[in-house]
C-alpha atoms as a PDB file:
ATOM      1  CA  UNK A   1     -20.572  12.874  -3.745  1.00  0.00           C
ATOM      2  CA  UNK A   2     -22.315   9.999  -5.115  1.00  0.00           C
ATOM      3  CA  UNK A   3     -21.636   6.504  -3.654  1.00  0.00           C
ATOM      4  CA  UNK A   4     -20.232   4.815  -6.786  1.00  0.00           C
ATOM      5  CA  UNK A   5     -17.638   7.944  -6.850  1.00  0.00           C
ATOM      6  CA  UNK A   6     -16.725   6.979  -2.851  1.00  0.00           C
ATOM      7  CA  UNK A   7     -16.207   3.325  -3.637  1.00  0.00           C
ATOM      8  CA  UNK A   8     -14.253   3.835  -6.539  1.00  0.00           C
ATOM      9  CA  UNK A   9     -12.027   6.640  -4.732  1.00  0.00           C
ATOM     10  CA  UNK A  10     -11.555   4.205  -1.645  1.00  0.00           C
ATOM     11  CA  UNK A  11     -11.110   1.146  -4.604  1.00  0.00           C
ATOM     12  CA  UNK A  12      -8.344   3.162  -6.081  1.00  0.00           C
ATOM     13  CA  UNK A  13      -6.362   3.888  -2.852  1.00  0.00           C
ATOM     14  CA  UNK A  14      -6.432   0.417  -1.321  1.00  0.00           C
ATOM     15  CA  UNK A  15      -3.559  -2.150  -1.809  1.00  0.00           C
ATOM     16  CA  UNK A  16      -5.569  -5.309  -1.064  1.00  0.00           C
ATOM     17  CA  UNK A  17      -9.407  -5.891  -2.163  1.00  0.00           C
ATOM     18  CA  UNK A  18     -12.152  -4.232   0.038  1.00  0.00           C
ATOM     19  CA  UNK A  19     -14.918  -6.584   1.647  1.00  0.00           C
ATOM     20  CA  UNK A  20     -18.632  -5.252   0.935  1.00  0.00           C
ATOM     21  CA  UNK A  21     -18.834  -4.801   4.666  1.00  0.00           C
ATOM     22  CA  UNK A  22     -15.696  -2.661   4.978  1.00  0.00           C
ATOM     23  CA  UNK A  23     -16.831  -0.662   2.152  1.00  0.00           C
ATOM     24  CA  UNK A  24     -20.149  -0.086   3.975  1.00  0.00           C
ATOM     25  CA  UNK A  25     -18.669   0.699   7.104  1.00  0.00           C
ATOM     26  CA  UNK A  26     -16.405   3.419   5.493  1.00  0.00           C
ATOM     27  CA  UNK A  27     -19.061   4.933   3.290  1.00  0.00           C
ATOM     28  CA  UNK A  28     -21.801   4.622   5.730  1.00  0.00           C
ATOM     29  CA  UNK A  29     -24.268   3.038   3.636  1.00  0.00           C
ATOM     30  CA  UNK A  30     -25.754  -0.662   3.582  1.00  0.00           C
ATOM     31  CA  UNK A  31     -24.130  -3.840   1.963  1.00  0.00           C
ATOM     32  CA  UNK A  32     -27.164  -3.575  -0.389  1.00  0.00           C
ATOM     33  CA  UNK A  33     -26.278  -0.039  -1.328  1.00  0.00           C
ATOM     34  CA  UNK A  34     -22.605  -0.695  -1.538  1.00  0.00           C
ATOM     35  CA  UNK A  35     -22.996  -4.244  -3.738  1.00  0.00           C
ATOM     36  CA  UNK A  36     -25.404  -1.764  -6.245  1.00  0.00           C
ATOM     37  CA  UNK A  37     -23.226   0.810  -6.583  1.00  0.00           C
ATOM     38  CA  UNK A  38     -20.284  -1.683  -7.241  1.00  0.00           C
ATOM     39  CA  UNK A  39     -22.388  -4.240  -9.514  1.00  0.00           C
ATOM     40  CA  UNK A  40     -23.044  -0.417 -11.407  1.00  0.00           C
ATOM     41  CA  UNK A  41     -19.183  -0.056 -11.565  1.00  0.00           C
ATOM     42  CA  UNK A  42     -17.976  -3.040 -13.186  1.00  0.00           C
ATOM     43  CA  UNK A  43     -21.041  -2.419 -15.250  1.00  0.00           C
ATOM     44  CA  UNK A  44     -19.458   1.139 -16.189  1.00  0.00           C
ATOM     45  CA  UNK A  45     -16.112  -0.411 -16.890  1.00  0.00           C
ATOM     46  CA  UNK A  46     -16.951  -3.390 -18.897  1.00  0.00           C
ATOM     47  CA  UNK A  47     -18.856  -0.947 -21.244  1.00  0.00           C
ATOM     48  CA  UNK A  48     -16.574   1.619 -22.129  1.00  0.00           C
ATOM     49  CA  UNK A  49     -12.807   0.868 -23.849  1.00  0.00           C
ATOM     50  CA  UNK A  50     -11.449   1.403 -20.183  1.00  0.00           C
ATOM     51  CA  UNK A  51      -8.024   0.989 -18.836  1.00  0.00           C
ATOM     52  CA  UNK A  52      -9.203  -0.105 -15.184  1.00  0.00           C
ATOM     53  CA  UNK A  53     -11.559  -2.983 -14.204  1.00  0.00           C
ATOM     54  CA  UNK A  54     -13.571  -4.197 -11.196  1.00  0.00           C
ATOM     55  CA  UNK A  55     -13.147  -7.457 -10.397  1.00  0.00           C
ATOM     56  CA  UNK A  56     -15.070  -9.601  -7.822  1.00  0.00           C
ATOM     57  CA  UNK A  57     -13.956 -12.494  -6.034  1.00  0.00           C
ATOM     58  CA  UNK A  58     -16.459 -14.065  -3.118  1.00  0.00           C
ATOM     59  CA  UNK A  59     -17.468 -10.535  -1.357  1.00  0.00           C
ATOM     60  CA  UNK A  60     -14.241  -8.533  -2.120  1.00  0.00           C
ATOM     61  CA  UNK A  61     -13.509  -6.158  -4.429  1.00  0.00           C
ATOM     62  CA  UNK A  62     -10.535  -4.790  -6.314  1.00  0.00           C
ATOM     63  CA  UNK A  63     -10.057  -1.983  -8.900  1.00  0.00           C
ATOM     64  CA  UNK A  64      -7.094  -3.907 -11.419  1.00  0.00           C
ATOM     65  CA  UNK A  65      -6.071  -3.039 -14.762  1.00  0.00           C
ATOM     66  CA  UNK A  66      -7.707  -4.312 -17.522  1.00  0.00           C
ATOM     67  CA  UNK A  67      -6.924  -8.121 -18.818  1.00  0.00           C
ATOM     68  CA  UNK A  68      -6.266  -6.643 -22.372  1.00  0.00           C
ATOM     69  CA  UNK A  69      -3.216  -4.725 -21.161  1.00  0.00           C
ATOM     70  CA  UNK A  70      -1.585  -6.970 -19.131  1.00  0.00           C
ATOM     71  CA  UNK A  71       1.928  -7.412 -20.935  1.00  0.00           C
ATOM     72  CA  UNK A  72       2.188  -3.219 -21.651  1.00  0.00           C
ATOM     73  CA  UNK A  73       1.205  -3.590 -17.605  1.00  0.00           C
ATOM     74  CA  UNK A  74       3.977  -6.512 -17.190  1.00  0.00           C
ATOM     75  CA  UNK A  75       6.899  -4.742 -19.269  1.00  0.00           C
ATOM     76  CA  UNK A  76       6.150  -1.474 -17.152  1.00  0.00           C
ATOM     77  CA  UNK A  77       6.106  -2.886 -13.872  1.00  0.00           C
ATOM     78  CA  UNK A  78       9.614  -4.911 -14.969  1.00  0.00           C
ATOM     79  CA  UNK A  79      10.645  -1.605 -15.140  1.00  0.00           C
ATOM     80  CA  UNK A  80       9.434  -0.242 -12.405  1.00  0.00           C
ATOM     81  CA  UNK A  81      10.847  -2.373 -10.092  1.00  0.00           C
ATOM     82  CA  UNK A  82      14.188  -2.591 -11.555  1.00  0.00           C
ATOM     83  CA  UNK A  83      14.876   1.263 -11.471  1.00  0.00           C
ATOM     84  CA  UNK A  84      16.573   3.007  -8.651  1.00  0.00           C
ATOM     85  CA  UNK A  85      13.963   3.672  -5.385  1.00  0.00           C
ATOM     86  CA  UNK A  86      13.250   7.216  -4.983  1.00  0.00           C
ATOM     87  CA  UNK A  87      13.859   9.488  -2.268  1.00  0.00           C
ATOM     88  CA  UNK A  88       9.996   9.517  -1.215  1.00  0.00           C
ATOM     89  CA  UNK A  89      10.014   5.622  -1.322  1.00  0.00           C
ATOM     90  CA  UNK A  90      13.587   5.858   0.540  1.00  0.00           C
ATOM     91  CA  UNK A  91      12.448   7.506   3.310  1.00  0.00           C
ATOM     92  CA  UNK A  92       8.993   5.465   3.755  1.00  0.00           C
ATOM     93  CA  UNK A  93      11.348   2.164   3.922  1.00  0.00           C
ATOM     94  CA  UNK A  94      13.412   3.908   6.020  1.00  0.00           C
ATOM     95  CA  UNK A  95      10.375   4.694   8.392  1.00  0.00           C
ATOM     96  CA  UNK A  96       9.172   0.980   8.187  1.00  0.00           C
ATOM     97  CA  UNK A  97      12.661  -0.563   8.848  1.00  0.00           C
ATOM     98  CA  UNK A  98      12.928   1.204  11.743  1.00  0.00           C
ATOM     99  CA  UNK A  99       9.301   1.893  13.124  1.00  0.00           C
ATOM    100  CA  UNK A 100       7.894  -1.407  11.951  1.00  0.00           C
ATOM    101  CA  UNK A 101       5.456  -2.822  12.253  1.00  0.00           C
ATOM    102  CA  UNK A 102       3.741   0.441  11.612  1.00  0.00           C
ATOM    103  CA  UNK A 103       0.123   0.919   9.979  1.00  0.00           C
ATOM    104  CA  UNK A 104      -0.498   2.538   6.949  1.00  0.00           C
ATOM    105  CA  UNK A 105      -1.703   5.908   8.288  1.00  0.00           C
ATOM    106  CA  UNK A 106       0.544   5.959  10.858  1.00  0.00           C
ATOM    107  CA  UNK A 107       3.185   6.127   8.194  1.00  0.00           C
ATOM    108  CA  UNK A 108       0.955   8.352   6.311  1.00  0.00           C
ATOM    109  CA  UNK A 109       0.983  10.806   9.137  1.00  0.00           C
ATOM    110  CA  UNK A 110       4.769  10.913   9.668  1.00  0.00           C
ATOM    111  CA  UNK A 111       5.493  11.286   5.595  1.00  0.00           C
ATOM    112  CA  UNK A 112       2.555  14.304   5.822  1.00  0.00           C
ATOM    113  CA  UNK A 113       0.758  12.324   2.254  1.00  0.00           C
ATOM    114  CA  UNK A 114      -0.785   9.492   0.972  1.00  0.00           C
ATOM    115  CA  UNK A 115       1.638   6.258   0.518  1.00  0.00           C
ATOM    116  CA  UNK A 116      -0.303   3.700  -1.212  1.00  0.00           C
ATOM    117  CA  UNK A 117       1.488   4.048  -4.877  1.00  0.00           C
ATOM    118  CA  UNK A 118       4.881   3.639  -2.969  1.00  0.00           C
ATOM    119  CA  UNK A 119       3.666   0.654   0.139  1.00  0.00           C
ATOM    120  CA  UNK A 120       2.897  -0.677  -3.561  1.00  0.00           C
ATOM    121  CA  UNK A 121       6.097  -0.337  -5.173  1.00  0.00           C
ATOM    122  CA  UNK A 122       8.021  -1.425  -1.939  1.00  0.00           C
ATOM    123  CA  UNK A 123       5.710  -4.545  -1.787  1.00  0.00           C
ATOM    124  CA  UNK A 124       6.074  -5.373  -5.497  1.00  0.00           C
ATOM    125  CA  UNK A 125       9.930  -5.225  -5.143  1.00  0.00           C
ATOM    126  CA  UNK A 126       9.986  -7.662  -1.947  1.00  0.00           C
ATOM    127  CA  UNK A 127      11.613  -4.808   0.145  1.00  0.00           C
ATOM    128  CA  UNK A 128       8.311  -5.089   2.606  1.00  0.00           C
ATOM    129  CA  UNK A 129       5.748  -6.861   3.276  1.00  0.00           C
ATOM    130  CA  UNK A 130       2.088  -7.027   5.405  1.00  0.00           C
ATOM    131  CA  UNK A 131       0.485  -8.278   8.118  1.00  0.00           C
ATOM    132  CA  UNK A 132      -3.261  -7.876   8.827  1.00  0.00           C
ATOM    133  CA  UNK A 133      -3.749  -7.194  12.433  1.00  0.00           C
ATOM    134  CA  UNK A 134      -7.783  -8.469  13.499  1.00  0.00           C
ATOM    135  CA  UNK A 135      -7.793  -6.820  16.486  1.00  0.00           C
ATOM    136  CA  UNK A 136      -7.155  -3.335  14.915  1.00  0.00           C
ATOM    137  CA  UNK A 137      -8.366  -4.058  11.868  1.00  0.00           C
ATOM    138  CA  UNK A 138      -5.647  -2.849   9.812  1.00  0.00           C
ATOM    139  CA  UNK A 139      -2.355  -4.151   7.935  1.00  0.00           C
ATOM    140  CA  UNK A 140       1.002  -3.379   9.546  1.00  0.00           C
ATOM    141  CA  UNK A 141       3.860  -3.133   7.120  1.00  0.00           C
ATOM    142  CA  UNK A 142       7.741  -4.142   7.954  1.00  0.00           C
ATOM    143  CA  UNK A 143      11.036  -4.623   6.110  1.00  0.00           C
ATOM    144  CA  UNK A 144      11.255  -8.603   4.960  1.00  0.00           C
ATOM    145  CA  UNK A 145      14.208 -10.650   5.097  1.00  0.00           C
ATOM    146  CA  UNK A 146      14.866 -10.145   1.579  1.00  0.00           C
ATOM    147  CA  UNK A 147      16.114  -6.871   2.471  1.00  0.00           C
ATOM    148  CA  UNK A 148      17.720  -7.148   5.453  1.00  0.00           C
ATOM    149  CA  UNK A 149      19.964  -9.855   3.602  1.00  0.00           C
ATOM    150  CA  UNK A 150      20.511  -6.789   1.036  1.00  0.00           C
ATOM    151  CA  UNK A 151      21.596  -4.846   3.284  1.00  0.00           C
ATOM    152  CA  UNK A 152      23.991  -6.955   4.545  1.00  0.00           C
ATOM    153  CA  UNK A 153      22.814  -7.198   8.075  1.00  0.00           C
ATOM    154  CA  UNK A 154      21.335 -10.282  10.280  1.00  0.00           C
ATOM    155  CA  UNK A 155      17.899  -8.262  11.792  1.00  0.00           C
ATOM    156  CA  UNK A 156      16.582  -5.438  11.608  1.00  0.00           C
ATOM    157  CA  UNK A 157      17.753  -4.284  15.042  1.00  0.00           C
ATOM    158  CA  UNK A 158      21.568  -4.594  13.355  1.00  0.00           C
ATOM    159  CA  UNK A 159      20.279  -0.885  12.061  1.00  0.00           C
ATOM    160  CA  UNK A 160      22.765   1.941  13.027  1.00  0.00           C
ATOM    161  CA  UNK A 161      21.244   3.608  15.803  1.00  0.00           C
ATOM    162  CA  UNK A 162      17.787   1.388  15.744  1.00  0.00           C
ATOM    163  CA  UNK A 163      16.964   1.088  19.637  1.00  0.00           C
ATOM    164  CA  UNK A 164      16.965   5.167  19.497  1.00  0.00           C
ATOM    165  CA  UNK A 165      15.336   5.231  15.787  1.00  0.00           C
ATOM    166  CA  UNK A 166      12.743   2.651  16.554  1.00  0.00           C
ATOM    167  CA  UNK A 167      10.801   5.262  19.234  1.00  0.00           C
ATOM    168  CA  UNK A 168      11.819   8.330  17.335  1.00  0.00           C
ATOM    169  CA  UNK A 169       8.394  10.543  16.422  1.00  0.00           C
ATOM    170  CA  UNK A 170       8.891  13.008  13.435  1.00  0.00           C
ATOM    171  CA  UNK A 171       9.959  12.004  10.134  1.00  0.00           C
ATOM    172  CA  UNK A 172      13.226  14.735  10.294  1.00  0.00           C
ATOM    173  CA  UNK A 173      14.093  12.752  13.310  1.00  0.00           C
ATOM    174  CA  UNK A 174      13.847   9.452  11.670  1.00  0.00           C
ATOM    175  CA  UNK A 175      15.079  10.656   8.467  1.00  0.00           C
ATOM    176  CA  UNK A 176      17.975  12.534   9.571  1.00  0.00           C
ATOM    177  CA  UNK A 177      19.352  10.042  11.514  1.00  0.00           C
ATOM    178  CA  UNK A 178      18.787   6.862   9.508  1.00  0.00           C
ATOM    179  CA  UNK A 179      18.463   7.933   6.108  1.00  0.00           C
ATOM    180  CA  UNK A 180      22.039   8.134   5.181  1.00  0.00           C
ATOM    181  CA  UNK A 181      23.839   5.020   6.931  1.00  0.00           C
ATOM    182  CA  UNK A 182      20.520   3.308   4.501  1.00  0.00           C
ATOM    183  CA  UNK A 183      22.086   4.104   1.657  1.00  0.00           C
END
């Protein structure tokens, strides 16, 4: 696999830009290497007619839409957040509300897949938001006030059940107990 393909698969996954050096670190390779390869891929997308872009800013990167469809990109994410949650992005603000803070692949690891497209959609909507921890180097997601105003309750710890939720360690445990009084 070629290095341009890992840094636009790692790109495409990540909520917040990537620092060259993170991008290094993951893919093994040098900041040289990695700031080629990615000077190669917003090469490859200005070029073509191409839905996706690569912007820059200081040393971080970010795969973004591209500027010519931002209002068919506005109208659809209008949508998107106004429509009803669904049951996989249910249960992973269900997992956050009462595991939180909790790390991306932690939550990853109790849903069994991948939760970027719906941390996205849950952070777009206001229902969560994140924290980047230094020490661990990694961002920590939990419910914001917003929604715990929603839901009609004063904290987070107001959750039915939460001091025996908040330690629980499947996702059938979690979900099972928590899922309904949620909704």
């Amino acid at each position: 696999m070629s290095l341009k393909s890992q840094l636009e698969s790692l790109l495409f996954v990540a909520i917040k830009p990537l620092a060259v050096k993170e991008l290094a670190d993951q893919t093994k390779a040098t900041g040289k290497e990695v700031e080629t390869a990615l000077q190669e891929l917003v090469n490859d997308y200005q070029m073509a007619d191409r839905g996706l872009a690569l912007t820059k800013n200081n040393s971080y990167y970010q795969l973004t839409t591209a500027a010519a469809n931002s209002t068919l990109v506005q109208d659809f994410l209008k949508d998107e957040t106004s429509a009803e949650l669904s049951q996989p992005s249910l249960e992973a603000l269900t997992i956050i509300a009462y595991r939180g803070p909790i790390a991306k692949l932690e939550l990853d690891r109790i849903r069994g897949v991948n939760c970027s497209l719906i941390i996205r959609n849950l952070l777009l909507r206001g229902l969560i938001e994140e924290k980047f921890n230094k020490s661990k180097e990694e961002y920590y997601y939990t419910v914001t006030s917003d929604f715990i105003r929603f839901i009609g309750l004063s904290s987070v710890t107001d959750l039915p059940d939460y001091a025996q939720l908040n330690k629980a360690e499947t996702l059938e445990q979690t979900l099972a107990a928590s899922l309904n009084p949620l909704l």
